[in-house]
N, C-alpha and C. Protein backbone atom coordinates (compact mmCIF):
# COMPACT_ATOMS: atom_id res chain seq x y z
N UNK A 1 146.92 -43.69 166.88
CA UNK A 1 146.06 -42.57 167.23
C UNK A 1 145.88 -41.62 166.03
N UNK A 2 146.78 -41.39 165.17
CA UNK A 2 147.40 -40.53 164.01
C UNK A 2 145.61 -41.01 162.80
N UNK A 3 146.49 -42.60 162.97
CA UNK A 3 145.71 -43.12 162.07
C UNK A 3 143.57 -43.24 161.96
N UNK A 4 143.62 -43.48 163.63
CA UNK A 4 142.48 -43.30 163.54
C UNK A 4 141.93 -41.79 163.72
N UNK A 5 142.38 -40.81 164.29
CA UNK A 5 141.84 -39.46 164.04
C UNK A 5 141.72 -39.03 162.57
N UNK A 6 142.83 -39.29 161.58
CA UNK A 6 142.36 -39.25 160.29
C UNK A 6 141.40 -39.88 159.81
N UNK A 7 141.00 -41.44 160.04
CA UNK A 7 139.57 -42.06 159.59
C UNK A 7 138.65 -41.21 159.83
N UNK A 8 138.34 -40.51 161.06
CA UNK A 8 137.28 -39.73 161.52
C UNK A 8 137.25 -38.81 160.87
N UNK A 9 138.22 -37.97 160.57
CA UNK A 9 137.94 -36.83 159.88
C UNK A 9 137.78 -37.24 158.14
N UNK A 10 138.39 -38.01 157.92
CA UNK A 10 137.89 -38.46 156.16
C UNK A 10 136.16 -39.05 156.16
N UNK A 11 136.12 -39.72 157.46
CA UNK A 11 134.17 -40.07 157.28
C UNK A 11 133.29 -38.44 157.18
N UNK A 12 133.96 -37.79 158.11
CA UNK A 12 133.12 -36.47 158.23
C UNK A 12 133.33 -35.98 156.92
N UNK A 13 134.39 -35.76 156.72
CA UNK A 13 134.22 -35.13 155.17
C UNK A 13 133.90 -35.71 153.82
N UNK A 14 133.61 -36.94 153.63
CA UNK A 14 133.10 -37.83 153.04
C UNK A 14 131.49 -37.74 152.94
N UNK A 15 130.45 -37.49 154.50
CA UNK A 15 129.34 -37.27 154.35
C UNK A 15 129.12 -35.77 154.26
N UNK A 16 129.81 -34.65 154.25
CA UNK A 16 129.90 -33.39 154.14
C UNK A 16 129.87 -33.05 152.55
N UNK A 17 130.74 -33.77 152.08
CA UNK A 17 130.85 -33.01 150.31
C UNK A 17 129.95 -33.89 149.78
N UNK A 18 129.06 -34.59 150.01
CA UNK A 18 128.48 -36.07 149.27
C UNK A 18 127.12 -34.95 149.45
N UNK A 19 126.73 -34.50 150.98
CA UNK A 19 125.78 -33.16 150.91
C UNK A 19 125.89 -31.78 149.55
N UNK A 20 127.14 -31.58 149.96
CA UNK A 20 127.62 -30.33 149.13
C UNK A 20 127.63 -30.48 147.57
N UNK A 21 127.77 -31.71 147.18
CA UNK A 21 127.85 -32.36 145.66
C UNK A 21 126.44 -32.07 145.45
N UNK A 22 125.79 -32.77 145.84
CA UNK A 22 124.53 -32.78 145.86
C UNK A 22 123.17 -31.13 145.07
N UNK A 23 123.75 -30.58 146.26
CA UNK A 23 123.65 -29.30 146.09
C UNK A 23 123.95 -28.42 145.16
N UNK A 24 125.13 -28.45 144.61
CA UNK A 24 125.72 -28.12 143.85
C UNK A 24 125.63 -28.42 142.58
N UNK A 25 125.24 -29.83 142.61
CA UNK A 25 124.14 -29.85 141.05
C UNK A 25 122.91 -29.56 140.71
N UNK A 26 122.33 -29.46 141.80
CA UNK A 26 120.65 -28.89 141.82
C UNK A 26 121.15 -27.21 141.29
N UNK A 27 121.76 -26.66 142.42
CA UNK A 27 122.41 -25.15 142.06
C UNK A 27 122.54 -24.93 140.32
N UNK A 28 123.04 -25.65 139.70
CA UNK A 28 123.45 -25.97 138.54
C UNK A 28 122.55 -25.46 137.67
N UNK A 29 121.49 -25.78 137.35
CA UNK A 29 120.04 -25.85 136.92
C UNK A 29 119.95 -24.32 136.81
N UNK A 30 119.59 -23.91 138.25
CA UNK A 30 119.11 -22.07 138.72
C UNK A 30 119.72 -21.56 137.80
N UNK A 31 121.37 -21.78 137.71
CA UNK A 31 122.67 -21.48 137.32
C UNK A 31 122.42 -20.70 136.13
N UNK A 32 122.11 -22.22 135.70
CA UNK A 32 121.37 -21.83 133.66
C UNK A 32 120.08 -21.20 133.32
N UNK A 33 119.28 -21.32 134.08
CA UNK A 33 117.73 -20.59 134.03
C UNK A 33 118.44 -19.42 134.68
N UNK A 34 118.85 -18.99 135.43
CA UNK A 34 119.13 -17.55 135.72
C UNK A 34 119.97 -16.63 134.98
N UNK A 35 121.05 -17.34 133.93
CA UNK A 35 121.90 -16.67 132.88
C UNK A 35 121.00 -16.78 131.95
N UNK A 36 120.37 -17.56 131.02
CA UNK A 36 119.25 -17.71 130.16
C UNK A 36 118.31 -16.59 130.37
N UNK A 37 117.28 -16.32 131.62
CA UNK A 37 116.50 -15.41 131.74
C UNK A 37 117.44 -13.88 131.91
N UNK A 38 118.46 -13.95 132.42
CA UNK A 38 119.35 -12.39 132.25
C UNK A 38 119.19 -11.50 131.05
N UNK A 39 120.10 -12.63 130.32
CA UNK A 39 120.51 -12.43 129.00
C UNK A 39 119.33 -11.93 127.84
N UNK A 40 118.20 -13.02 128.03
CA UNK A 40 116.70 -12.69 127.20
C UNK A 40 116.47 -11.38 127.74
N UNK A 41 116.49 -10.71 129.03
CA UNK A 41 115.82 -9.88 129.28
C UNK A 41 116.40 -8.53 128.51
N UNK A 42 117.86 -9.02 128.90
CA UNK A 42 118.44 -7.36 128.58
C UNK A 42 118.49 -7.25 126.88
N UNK A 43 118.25 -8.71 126.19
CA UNK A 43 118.06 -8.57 124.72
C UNK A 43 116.78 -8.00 124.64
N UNK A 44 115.52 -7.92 125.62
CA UNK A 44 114.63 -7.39 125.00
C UNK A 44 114.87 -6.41 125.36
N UNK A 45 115.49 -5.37 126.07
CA UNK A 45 115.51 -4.01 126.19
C UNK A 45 116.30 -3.95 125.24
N UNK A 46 117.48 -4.42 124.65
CA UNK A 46 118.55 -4.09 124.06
C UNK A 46 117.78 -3.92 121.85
N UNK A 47 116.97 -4.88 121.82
CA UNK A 47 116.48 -4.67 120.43
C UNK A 47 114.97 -4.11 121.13
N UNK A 48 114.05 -3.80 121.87
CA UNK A 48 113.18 -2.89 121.68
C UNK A 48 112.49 -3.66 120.93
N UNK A 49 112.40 -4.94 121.46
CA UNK A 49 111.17 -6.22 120.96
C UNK A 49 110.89 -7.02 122.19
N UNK A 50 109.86 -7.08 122.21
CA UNK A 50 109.48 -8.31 123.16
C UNK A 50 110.16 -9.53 123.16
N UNK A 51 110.25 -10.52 124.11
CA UNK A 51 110.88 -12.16 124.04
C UNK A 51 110.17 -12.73 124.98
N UNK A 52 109.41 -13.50 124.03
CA UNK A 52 108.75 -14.59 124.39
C UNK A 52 109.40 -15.87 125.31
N UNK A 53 109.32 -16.02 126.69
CA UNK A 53 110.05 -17.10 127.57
C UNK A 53 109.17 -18.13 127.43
N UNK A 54 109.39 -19.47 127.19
CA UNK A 54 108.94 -20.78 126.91
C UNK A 54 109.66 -21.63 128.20
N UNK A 55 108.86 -22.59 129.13
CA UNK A 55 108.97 -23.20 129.87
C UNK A 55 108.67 -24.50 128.92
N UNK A 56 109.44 -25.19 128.75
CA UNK A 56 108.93 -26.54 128.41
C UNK A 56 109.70 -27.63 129.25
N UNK A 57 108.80 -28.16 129.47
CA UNK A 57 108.32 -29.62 130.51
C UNK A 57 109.18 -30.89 129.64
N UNK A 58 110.14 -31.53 130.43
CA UNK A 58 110.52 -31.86 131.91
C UNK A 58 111.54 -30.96 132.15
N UNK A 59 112.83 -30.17 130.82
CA UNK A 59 113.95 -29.89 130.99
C UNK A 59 114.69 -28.48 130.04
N UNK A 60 113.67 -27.69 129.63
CA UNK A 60 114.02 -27.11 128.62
C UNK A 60 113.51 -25.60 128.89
N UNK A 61 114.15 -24.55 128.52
CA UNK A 61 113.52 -23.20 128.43
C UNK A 61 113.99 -22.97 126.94
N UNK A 62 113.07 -21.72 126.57
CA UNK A 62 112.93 -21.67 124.93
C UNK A 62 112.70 -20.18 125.01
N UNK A 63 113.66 -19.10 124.23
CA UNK A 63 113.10 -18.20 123.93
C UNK A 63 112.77 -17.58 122.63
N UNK A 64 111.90 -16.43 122.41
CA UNK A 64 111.54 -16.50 120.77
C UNK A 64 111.07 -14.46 121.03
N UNK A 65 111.37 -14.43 119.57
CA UNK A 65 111.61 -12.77 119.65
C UNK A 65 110.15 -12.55 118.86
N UNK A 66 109.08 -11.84 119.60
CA UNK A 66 107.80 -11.60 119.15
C UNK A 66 107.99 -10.60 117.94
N UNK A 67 107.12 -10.49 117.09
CA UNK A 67 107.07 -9.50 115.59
C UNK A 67 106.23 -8.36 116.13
N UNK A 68 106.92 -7.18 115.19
CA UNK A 68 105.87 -5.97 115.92
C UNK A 68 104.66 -6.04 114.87
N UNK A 69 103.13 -6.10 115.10
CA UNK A 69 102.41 -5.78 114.86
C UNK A 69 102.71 -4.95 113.73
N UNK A 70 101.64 -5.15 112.30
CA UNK A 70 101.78 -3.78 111.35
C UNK A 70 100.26 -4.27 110.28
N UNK A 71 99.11 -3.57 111.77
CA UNK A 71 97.87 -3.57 110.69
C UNK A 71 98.01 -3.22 109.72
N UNK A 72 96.99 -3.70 108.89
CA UNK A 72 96.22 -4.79 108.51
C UNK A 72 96.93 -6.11 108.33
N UNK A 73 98.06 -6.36 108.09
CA UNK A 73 99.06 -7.66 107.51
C UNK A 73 98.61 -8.66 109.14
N UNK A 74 98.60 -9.67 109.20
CA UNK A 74 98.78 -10.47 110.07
C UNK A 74 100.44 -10.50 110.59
N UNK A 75 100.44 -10.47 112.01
CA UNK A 75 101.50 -10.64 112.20
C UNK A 75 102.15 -12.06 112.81
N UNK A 76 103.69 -11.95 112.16
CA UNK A 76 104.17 -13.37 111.61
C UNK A 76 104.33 -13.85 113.46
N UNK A 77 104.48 -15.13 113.30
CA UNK A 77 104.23 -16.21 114.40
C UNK A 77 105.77 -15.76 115.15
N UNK A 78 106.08 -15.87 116.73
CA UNK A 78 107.47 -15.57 117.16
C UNK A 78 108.42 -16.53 116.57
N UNK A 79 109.90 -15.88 116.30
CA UNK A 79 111.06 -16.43 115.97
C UNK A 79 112.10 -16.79 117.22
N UNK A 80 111.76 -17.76 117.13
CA UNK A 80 112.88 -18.73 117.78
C UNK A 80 114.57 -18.40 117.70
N UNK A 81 114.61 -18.04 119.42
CA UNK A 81 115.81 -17.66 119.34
C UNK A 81 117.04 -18.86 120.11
N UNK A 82 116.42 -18.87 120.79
CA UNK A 82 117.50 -20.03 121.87
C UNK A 82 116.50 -21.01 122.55
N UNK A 83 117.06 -22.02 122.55
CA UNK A 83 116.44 -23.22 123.62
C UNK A 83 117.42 -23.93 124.68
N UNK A 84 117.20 -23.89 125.80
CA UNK A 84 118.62 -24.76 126.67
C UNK A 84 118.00 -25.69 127.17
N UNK A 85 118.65 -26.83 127.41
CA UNK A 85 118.34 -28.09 128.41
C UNK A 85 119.21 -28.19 129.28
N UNK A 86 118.47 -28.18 130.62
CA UNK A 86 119.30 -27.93 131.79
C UNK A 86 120.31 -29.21 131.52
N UNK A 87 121.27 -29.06 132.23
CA UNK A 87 122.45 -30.38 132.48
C UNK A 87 121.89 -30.99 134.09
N UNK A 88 122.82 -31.89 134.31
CA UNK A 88 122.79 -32.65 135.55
C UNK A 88 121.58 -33.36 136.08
N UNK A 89 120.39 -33.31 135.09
CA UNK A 89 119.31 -34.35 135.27
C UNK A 89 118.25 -33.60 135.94
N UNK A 90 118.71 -32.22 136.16
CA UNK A 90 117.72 -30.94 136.40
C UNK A 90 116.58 -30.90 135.70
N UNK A 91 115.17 -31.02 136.49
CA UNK A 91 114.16 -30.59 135.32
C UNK A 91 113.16 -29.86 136.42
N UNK A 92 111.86 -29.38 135.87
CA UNK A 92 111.37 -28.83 136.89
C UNK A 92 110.41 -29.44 138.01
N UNK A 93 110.44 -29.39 138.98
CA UNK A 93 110.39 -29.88 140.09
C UNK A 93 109.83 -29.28 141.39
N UNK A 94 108.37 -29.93 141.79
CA UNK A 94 108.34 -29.03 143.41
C UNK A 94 108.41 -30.24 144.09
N UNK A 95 109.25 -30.39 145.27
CA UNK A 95 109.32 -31.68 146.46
C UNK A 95 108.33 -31.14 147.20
N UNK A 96 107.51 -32.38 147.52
CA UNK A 96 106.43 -32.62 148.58
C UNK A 96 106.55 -32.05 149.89
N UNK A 97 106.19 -30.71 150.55
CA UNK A 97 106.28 -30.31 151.91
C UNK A 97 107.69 -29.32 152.22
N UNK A 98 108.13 -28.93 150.94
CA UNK A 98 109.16 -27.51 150.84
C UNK A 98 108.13 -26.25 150.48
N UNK A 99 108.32 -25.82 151.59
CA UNK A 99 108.00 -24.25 151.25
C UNK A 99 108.09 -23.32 150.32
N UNK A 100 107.32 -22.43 150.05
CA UNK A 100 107.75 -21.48 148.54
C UNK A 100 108.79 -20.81 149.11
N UNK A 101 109.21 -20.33 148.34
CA UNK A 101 110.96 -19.11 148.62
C UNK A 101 110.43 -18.24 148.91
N UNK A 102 111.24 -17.20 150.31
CA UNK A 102 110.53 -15.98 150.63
C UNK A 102 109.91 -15.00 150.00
N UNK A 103 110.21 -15.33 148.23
CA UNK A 103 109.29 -14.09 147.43
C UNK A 103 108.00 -14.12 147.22
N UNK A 104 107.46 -15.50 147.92
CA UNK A 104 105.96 -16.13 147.88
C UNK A 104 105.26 -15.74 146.88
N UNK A 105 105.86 -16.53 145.57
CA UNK A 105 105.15 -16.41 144.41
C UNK A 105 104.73 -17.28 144.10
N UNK A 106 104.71 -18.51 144.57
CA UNK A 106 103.55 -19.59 144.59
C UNK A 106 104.50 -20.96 144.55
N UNK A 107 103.94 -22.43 145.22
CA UNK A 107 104.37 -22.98 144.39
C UNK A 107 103.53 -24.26 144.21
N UNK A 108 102.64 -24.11 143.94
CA UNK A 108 101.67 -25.10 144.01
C UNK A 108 102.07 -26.04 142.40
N UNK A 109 102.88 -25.79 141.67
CA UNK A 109 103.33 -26.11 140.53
C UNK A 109 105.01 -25.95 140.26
N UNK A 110 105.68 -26.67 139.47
CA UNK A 110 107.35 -26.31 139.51
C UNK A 110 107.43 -25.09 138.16
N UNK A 111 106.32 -24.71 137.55
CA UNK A 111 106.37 -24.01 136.55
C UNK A 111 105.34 -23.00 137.25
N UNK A 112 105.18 -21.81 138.16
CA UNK A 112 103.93 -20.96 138.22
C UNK A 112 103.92 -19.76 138.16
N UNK A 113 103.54 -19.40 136.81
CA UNK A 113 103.17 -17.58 135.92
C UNK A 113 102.25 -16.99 137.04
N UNK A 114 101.52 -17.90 137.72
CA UNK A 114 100.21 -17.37 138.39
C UNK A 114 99.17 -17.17 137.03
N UNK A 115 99.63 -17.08 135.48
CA UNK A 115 98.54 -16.48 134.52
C UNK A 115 98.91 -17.64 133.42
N UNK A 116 97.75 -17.55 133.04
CA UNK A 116 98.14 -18.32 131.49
C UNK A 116 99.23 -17.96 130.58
N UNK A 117 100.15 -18.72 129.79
CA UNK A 117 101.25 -18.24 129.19
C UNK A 117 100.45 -17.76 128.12
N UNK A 118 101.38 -16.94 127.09
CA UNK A 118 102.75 -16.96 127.10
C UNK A 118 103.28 -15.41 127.99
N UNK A 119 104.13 -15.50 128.42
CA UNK A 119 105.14 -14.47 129.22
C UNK A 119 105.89 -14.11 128.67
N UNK A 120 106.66 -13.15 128.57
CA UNK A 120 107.62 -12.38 128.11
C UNK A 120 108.33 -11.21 128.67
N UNK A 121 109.31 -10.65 128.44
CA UNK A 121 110.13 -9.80 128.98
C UNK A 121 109.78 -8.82 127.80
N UNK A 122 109.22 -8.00 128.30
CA UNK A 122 108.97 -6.57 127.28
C UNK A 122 109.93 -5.49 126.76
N UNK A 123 110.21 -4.96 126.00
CA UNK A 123 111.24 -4.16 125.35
C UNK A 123 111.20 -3.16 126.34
N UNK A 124 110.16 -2.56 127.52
CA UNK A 124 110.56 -1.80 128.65
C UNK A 124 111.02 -2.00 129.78
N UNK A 125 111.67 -3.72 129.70
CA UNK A 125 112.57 -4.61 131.14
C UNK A 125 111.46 -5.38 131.89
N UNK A 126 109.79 -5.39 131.45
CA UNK A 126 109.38 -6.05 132.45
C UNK A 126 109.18 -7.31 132.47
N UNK A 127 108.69 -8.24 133.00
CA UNK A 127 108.01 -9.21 132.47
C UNK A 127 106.45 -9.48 132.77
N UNK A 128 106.02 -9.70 131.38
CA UNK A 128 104.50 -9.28 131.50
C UNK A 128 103.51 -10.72 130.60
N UNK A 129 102.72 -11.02 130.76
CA UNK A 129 101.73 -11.67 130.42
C UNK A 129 101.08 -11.14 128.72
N UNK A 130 100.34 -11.48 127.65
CA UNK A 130 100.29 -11.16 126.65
C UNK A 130 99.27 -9.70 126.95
N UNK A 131 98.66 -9.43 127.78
CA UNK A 131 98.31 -7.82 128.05
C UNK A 131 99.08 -7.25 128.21
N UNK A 132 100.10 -7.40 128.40
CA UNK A 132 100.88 -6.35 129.15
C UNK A 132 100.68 -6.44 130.89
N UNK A 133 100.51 -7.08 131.68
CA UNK A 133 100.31 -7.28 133.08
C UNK A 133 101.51 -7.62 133.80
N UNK A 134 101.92 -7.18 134.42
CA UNK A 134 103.27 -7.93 135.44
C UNK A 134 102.58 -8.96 135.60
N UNK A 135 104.34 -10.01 135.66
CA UNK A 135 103.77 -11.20 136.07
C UNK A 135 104.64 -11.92 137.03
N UNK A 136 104.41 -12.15 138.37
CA UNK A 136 105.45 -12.67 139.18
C UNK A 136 105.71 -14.50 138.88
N UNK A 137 106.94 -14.58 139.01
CA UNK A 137 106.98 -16.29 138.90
C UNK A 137 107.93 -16.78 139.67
N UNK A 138 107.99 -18.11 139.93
CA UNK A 138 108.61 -19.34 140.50
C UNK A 138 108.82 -20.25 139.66
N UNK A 139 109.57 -20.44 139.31
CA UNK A 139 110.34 -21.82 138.51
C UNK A 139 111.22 -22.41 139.40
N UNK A 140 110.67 -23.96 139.63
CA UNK A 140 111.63 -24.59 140.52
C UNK A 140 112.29 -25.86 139.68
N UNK A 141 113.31 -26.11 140.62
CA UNK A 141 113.99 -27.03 139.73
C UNK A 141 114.48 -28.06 141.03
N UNK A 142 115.03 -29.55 140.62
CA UNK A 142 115.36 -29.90 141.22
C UNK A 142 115.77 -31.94 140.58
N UNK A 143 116.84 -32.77 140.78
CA UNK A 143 116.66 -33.79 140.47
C UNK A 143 115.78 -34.65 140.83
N UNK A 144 115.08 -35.75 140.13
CA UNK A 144 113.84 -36.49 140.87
C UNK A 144 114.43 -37.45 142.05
N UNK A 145 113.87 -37.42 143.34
CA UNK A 145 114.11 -38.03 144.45
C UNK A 145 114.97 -37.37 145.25
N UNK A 146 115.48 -36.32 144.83
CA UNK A 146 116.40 -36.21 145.73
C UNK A 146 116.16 -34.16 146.35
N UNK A 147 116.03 -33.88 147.22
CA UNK A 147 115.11 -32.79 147.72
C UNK A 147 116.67 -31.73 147.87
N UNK A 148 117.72 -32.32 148.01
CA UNK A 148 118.85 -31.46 148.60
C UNK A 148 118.97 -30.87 147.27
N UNK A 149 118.83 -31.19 146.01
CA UNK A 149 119.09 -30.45 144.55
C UNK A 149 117.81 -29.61 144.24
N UNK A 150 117.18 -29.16 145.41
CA UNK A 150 116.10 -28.53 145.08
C UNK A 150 116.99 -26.72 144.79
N UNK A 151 116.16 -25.96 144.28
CA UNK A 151 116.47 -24.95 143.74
C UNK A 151 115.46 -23.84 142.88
N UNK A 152 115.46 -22.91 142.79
CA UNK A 152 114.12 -21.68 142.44
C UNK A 152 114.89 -20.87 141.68
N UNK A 153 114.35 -19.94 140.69
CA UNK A 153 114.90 -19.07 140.36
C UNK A 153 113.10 -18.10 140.45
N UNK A 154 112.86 -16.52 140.96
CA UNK A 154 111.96 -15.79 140.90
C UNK A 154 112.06 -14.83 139.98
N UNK A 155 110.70 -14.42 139.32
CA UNK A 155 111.20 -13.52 138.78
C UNK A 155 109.70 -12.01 139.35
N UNK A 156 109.97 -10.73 139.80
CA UNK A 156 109.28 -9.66 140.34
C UNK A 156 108.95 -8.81 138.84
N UNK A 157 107.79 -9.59 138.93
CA UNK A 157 106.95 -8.83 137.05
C UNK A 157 107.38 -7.52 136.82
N UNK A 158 106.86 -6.47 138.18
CA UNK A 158 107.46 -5.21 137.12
C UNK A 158 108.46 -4.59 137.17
N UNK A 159 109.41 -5.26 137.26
CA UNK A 159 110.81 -4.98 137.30
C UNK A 159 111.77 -5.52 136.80
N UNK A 160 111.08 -7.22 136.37
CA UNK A 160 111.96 -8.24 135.68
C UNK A 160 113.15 -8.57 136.80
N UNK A 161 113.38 -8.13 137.79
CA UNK A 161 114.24 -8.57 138.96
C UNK A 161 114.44 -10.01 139.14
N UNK A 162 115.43 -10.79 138.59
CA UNK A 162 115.61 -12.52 138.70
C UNK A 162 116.17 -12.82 139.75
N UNK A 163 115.85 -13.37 141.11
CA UNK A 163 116.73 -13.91 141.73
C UNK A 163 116.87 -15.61 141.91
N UNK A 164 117.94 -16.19 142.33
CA UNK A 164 118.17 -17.67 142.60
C UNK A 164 118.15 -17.71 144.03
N UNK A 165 117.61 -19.14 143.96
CA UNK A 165 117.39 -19.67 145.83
C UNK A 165 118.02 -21.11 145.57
N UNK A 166 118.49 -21.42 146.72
CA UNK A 166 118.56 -22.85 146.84
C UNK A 166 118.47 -23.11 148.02
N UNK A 167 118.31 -24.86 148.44
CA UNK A 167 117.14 -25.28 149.44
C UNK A 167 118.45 -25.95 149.86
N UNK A 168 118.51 -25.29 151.63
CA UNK A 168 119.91 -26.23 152.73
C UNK A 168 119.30 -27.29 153.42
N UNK A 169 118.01 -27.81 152.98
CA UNK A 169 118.00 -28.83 153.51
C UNK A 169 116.63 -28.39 154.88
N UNK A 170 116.49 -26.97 155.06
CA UNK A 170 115.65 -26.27 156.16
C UNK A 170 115.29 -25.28 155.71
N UNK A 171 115.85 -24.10 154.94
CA UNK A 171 115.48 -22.72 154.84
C UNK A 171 116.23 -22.52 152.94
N UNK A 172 115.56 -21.51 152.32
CA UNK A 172 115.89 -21.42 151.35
C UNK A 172 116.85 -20.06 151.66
N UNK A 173 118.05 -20.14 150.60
CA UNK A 173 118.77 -19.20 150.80
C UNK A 173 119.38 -19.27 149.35
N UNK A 174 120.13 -17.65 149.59
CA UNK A 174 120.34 -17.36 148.00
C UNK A 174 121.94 -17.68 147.54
């Protein structure tokens, strides 16, 4: 009896953490796009320069520190500051028939500015479009085929406010 009540409970927890694993590497991804976008942001308040955020396709974010303007001289092209590649096979990703995250910033794309790039976090905390425009976004992430490693990070343009979501399988939660 010993023996088989333990089988039962090792199957249950066997298909329980095999869920939770799962998850937990999609999570992974947000993990790094959400310390990555922190960090850029408070460097652009912190040097009182713009930073240029780079989404690059399938696995990579890129940031680069814009030059201040000094008519008449042309001003020099952005300097490249950091690039990360997500780990765990994370790249960006929208699964077929998941809902956007309650900040309904779109997701008709796993990369969406709503505006043409480039974006940036402005030396006054926001994140703004090359006018100067708030710009709300959704970056989703997730491994290919598999919907339980799905995952979002948002960002609320004029405030630069980043939050992470991840997907239980029914409802997104943070």
């Amino acid at each position: 009896m010993v023996v088989a009540t333990l089988a039962v409970l090792a199957g249950i927890g066997i298909g329980v953490s095999s869920n939770v694993a799962r998850m937990a590497r999609g999570e992974s991804g947000a993990q790094q796009l959400d310390a990555f976008l922190k960090r850029h942001r408070e460097m652009a308040v912190a040097r009182r320069r713009d930073i240029e955020i780079r989404f690059l396709p399938p696995n990579q974010v890129q940031s680069a520190q814009r030059a201040v303007p000094d008519p008449p001289a042309a001003t020099p092209a952005p300097t490249v500051l950091d690039t990360l590649t997500f780990e765990g096979n994370n790249e960006y990703r929208v699964f077929a028939g998941m809902p956007d995250t309650p900040n309904l910033f779109g997701n008709g794309a796993a990369i969406n500015l709503g505006l043409v790039p480039p974006v940036m976090f402005s030396s006054e905390g926001a994140f703004v479009d090359l006018a100067g425009n708030p710009v709300n976004a959704t970056i989703s992430l997730g491994v290919v085929g598999d919907p339980m490693t799905a995952s979002a990070v948002t960002i609320l343009g004029p405030t630069a406010s980043i939050e992470r979501w991840k997907w239980d399988g029914a409802n997104w939660t943070k």
